[in-house]
Protein backbone atom coordinates (compact mmCIF):
# COMPACT_ATOMS: atom_id res chain seq x y z
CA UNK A 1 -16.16 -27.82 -12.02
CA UNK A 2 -15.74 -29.21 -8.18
CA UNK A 3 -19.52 -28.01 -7.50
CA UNK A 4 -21.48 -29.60 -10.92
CA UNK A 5 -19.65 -32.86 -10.39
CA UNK A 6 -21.22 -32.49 -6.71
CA UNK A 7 -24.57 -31.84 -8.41
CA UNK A 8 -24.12 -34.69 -10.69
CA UNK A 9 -23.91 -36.83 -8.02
CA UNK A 10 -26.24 -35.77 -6.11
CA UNK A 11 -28.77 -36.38 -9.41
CA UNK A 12 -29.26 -33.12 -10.54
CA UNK A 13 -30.09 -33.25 -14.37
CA UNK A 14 -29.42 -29.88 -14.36
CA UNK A 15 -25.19 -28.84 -13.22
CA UNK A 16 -25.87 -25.20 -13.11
CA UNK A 17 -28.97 -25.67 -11.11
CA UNK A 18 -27.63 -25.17 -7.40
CA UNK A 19 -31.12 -24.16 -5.94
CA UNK A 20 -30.74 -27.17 -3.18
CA UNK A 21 -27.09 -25.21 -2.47
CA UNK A 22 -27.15 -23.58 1.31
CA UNK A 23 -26.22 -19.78 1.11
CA UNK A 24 -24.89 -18.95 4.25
CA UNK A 25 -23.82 -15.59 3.14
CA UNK A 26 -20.89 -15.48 3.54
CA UNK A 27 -17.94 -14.25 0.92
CA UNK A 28 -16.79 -16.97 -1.13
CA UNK A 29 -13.35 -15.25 -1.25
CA UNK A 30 -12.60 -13.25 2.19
CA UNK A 31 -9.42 -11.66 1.43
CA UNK A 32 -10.79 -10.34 -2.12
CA UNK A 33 -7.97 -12.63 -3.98
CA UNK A 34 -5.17 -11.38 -1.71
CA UNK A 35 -2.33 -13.69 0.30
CA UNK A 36 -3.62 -15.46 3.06
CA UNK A 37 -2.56 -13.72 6.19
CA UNK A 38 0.59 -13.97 8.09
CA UNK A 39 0.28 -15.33 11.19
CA UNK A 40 1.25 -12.34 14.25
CA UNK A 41 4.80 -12.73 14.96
CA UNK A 42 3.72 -11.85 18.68
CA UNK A 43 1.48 -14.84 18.69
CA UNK A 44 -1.35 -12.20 19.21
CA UNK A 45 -2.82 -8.64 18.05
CA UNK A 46 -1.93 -6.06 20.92
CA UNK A 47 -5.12 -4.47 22.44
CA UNK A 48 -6.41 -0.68 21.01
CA UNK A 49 -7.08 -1.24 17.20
CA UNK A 50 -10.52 -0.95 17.79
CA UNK A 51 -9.86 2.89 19.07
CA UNK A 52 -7.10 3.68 16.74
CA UNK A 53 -4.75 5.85 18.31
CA UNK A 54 -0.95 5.29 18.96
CA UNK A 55 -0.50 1.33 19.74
CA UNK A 56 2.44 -0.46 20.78
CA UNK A 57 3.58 -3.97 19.62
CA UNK A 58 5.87 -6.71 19.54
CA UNK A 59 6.86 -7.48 15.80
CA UNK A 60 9.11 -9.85 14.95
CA UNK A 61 10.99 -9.60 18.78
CA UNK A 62 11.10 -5.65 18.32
CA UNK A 63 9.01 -2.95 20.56
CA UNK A 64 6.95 -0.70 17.41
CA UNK A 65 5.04 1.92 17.64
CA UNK A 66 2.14 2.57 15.50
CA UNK A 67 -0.40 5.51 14.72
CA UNK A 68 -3.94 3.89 13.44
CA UNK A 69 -6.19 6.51 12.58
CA UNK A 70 -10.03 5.11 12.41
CA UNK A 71 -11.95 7.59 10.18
CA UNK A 72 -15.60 8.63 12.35
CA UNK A 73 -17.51 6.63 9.57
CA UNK A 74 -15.64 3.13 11.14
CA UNK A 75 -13.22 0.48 9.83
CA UNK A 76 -15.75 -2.02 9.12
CA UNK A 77 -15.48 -2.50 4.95
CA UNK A 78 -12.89 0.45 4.96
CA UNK A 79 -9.84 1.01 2.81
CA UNK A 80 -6.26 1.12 4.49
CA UNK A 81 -3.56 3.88 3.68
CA UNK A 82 0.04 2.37 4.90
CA UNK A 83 2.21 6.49 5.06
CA UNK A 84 6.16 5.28 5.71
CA UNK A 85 7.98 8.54 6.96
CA UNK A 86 11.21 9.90 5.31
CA UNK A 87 14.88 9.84 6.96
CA UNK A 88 15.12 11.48 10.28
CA UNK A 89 11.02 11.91 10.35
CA UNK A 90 8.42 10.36 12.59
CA UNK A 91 4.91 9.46 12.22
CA UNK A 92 3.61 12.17 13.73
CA UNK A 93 5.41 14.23 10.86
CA UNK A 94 3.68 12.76 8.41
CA UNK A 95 0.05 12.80 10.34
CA UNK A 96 0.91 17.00 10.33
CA UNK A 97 2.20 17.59 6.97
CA UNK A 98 -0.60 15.51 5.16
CA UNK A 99 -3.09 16.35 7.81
CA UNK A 100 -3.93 12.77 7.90
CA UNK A 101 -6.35 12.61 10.51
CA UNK A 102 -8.71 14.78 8.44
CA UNK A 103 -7.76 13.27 5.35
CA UNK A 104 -9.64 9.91 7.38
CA UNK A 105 -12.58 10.93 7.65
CA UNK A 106 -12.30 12.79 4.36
CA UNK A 107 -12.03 9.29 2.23
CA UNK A 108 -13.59 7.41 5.00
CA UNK A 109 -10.01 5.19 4.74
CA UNK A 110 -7.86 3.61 7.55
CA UNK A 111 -4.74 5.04 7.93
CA UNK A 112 -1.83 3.57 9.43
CA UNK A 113 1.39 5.41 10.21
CA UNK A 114 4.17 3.45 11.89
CA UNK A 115 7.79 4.93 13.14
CA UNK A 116 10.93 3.17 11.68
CA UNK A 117 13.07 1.32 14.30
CA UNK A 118 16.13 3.61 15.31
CA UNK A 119 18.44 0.69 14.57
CA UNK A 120 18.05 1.13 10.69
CA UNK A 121 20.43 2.84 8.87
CA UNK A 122 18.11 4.42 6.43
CA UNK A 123 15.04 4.33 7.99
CA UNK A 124 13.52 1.10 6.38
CA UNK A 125 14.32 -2.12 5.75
CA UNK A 126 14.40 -1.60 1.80
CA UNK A 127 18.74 -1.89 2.54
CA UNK A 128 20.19 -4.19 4.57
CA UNK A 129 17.97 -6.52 5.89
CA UNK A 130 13.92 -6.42 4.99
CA UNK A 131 12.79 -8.66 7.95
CA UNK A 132 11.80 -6.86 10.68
CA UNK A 133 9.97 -4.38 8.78
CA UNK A 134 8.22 -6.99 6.28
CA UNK A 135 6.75 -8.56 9.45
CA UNK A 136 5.95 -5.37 10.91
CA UNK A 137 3.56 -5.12 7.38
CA UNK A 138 2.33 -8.46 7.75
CA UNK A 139 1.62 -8.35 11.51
CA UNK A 140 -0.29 -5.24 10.87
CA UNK A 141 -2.46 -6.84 7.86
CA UNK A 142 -3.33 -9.03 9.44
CA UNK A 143 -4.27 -7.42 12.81
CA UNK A 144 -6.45 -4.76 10.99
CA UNK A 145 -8.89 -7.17 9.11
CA UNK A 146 -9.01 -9.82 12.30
CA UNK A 147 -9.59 -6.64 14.49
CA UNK A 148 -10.88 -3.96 12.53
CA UNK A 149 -12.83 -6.06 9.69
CA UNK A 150 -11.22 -3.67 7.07
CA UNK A 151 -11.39 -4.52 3.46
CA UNK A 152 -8.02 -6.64 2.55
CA UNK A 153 -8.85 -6.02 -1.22
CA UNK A 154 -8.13 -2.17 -0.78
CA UNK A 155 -4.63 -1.90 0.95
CA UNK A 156 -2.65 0.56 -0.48
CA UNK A 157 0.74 2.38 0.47
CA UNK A 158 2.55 5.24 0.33
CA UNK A 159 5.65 7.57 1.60
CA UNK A 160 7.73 10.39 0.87
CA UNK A 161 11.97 9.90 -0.05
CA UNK A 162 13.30 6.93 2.38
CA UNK A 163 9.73 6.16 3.07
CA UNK A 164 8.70 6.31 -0.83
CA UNK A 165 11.55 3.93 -1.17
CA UNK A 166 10.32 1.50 1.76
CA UNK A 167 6.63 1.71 -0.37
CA UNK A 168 8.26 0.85 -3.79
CA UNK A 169 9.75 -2.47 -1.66
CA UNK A 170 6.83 -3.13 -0.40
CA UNK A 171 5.12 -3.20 -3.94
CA UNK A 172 7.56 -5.23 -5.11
CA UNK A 173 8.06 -8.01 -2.30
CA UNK A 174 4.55 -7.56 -0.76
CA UNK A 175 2.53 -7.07 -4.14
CA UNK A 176 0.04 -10.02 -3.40
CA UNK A 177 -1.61 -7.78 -0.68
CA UNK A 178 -1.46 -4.58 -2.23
CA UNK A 179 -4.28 -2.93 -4.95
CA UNK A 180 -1.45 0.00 -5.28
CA UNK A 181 1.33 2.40 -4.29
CA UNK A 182 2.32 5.96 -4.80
CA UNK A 183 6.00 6.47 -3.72
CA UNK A 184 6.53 10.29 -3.74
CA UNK A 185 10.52 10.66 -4.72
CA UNK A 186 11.05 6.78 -4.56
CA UNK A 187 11.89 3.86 -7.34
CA UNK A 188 14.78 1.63 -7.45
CA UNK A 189 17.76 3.15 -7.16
CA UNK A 190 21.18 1.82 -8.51
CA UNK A 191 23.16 -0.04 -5.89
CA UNK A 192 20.38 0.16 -3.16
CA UNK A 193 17.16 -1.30 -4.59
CA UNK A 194 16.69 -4.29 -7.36
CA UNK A 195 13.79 -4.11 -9.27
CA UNK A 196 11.52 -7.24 -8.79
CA UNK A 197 7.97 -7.40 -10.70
CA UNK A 198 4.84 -6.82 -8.39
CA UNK A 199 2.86 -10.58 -8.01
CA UNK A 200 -0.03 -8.99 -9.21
CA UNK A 201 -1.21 -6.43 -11.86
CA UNK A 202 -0.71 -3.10 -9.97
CA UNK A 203 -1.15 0.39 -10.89
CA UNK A 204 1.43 2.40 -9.52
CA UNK A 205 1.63 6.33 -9.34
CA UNK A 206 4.83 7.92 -9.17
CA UNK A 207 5.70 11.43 -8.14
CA UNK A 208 9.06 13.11 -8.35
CA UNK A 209 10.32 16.71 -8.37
CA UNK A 210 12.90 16.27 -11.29
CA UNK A 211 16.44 16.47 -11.86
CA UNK A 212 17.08 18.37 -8.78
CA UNK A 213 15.32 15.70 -6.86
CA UNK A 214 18.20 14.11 -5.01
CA UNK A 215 19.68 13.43 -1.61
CA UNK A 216 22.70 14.18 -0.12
CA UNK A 217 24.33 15.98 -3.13
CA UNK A 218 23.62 12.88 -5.16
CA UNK A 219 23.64 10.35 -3.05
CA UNK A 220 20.75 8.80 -4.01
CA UNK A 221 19.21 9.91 -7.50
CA UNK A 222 14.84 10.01 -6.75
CA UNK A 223 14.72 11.21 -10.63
CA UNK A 224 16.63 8.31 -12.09
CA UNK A 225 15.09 6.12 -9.72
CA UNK A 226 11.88 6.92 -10.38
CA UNK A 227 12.84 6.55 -14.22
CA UNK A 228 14.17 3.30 -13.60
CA UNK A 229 11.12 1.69 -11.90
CA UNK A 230 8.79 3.28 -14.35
CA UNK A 231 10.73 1.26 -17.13
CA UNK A 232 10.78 -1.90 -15.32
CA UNK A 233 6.96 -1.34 -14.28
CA UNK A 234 5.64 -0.95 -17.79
CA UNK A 235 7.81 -3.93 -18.98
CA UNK A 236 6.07 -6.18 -17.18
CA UNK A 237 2.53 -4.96 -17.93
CA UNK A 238 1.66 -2.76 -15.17
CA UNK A 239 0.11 0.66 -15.52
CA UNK A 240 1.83 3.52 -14.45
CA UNK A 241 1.14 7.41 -14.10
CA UNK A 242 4.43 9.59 -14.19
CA UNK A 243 4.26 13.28 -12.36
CA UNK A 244 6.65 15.77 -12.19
CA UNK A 245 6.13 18.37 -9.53
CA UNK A 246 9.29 19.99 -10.43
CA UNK A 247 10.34 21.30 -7.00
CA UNK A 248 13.29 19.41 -6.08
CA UNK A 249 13.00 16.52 -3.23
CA UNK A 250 10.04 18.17 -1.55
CA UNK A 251 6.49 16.68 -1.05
CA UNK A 252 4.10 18.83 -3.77
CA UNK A 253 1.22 20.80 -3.25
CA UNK A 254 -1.35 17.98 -4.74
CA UNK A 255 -0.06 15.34 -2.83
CA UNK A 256 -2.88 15.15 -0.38
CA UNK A 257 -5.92 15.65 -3.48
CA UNK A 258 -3.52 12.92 -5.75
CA UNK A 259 -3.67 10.55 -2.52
CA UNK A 260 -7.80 11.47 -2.29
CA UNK A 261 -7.98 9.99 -6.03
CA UNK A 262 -5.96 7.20 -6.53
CA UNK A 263 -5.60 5.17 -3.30
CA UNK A 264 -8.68 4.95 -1.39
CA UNK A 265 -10.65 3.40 -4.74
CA UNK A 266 -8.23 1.18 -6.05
CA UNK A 267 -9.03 -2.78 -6.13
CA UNK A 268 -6.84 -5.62 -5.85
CA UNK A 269 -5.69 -6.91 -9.36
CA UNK A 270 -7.71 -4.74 -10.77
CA UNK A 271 -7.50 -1.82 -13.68
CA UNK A 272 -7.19 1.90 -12.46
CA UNK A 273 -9.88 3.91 -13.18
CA UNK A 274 -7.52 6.16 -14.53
CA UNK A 275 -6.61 4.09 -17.30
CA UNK A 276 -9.50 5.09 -19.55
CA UNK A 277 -9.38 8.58 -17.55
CA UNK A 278 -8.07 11.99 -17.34
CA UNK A 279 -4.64 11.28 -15.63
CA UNK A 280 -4.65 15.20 -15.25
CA UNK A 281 -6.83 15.24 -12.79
CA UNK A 282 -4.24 13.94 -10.60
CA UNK A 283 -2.25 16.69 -11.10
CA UNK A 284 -2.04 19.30 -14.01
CA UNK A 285 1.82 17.59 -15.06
CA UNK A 286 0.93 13.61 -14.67
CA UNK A 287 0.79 11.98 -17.48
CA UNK A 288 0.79 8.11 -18.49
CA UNK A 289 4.31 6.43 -18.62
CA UNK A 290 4.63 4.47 -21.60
């Protein structure tokens, strides 16, 4: 509307005729319909995205540490991969167990894998208080497209138990930056988590290993939590992929194949490929929640 009342008048007799418009080729829409970015807490990016590799920061007034793991064909246009460890792991745990660094170049994705501040009770700032690691996100956001010229339509998280919880915040709280999660043993737990509807249309695939899946002799409930989110999820319109690995509160064997499938691809407010697919695929016991 703004541009054809420019062309009117300007004395076009034509308002869909913008031939006389410059094209200076650049994206009309930068951030692909996400949230502006934060501005760095620090005041500044730290040095070493560019290399990837373990980087240290100042978020928020805190000293973090951060793996950034540039696949060989480069950041420019590529996909980021947020993994959040579990209670009592590292980073480097979850670079080994999902052999991350391969999985890089594999998808040709940029994958970020920060350690949780020792201070936090469970890890993540999904209890208690959110701030330091919501900034932490945001600082990093926005470092990796000024610094790495990523693509901010195709962030995507995951994380296994305390980090799966920490992802299913993040999708809640942070969902206007985010084409999609998979929390593996995660959801909204009574008493710990409330449910709060992602900003924007999000596909979200859950894993859990069933009724045994639980911490601490019951402590936390990953099967009912899972459950719970699910419900809430498809209440509000969003598309959701249920799998049961059956084995208890362990990572599964697919996780690293389910990871190549449904993050990497996925697009900002827009439909999973897997709604019109073979949800199987995934994983021979996924299925679509309903």
């Amino acid at each position: 509307m703004v541009l054809a009342l420019l062309l009117l008048a300007c004395g076009s007799s034509d308002p869909t005729d913008t031939s006389d418009v410059a094209d200076t080729g650049a994206p009309t829409d930068p951030l692909g319909g996400t949230a502006p970015l934060a501005e760095v807490s620090a005041g500044a990016c730290p040095e070493g995205f560019a290399a990837g590799g373990a980087i240290a920061l100042t978020s928020n007034g805190k000293a973090r540490e951060v793996e950034v793991i540039v696949p060989a064909s480069g950041a420019s246009g590529a996909p980021v991969v947020f993994v959040w460890h579990p209670l009592g792991g590292s980073a480097q745990d979850m670079i080994r167990w999902l052999r991350l660094r391969a999985w890089a170049d594999e998808v040709g994705a940029v994958v970020v894998v920060p350690d949780a501040l020792s201070t936090n009770l469970y890890e993540w700032g999904f209890f208690g208080d959110p701030t330091d690691d919501l900034t932490l996100y945001d600082d990093l956001r926005t470092c990796l497209v000024q610094e790495l010229a990523v693509d901010p339509g195709r962030f995507s998280a995951t994380g296994m138990s305390a980090g799966a919880l920490w992802t299913t915040y993040l999708g809640m709280h942070r969902g206007e930056t985010l084409a999609t999660i998979l929390p593996f043993s995660g959801g909204t737990p009574e008493g710990i988590m409330t449910y709060e509807s992602p900003a924007s249309p999000m596909p979200v695939l859950l894993f859990h290993g069933g009724e045994d899946d639980i911490y601490a002799g019951g402590l936390v409930d990953f099967y009912d939590a899972t459950f719970a989110f699910a419900d809430s999820l498809v209440a509000d319109g969003h598309f959701v992929v249920m799998c049961d690995h059956g084995m208890g509160h362990t990572l599964p064997y697919e996780a690293g194949d389910a990871m190549t499938q449904w993050l990497p691809g996925q697009i900002f407010a827009e439909p999973s490929a897997f709604a019109q697919g073979d949800v199987t695929a995934l994983a021979p016991y996924c299925e679509v929640y309903r």
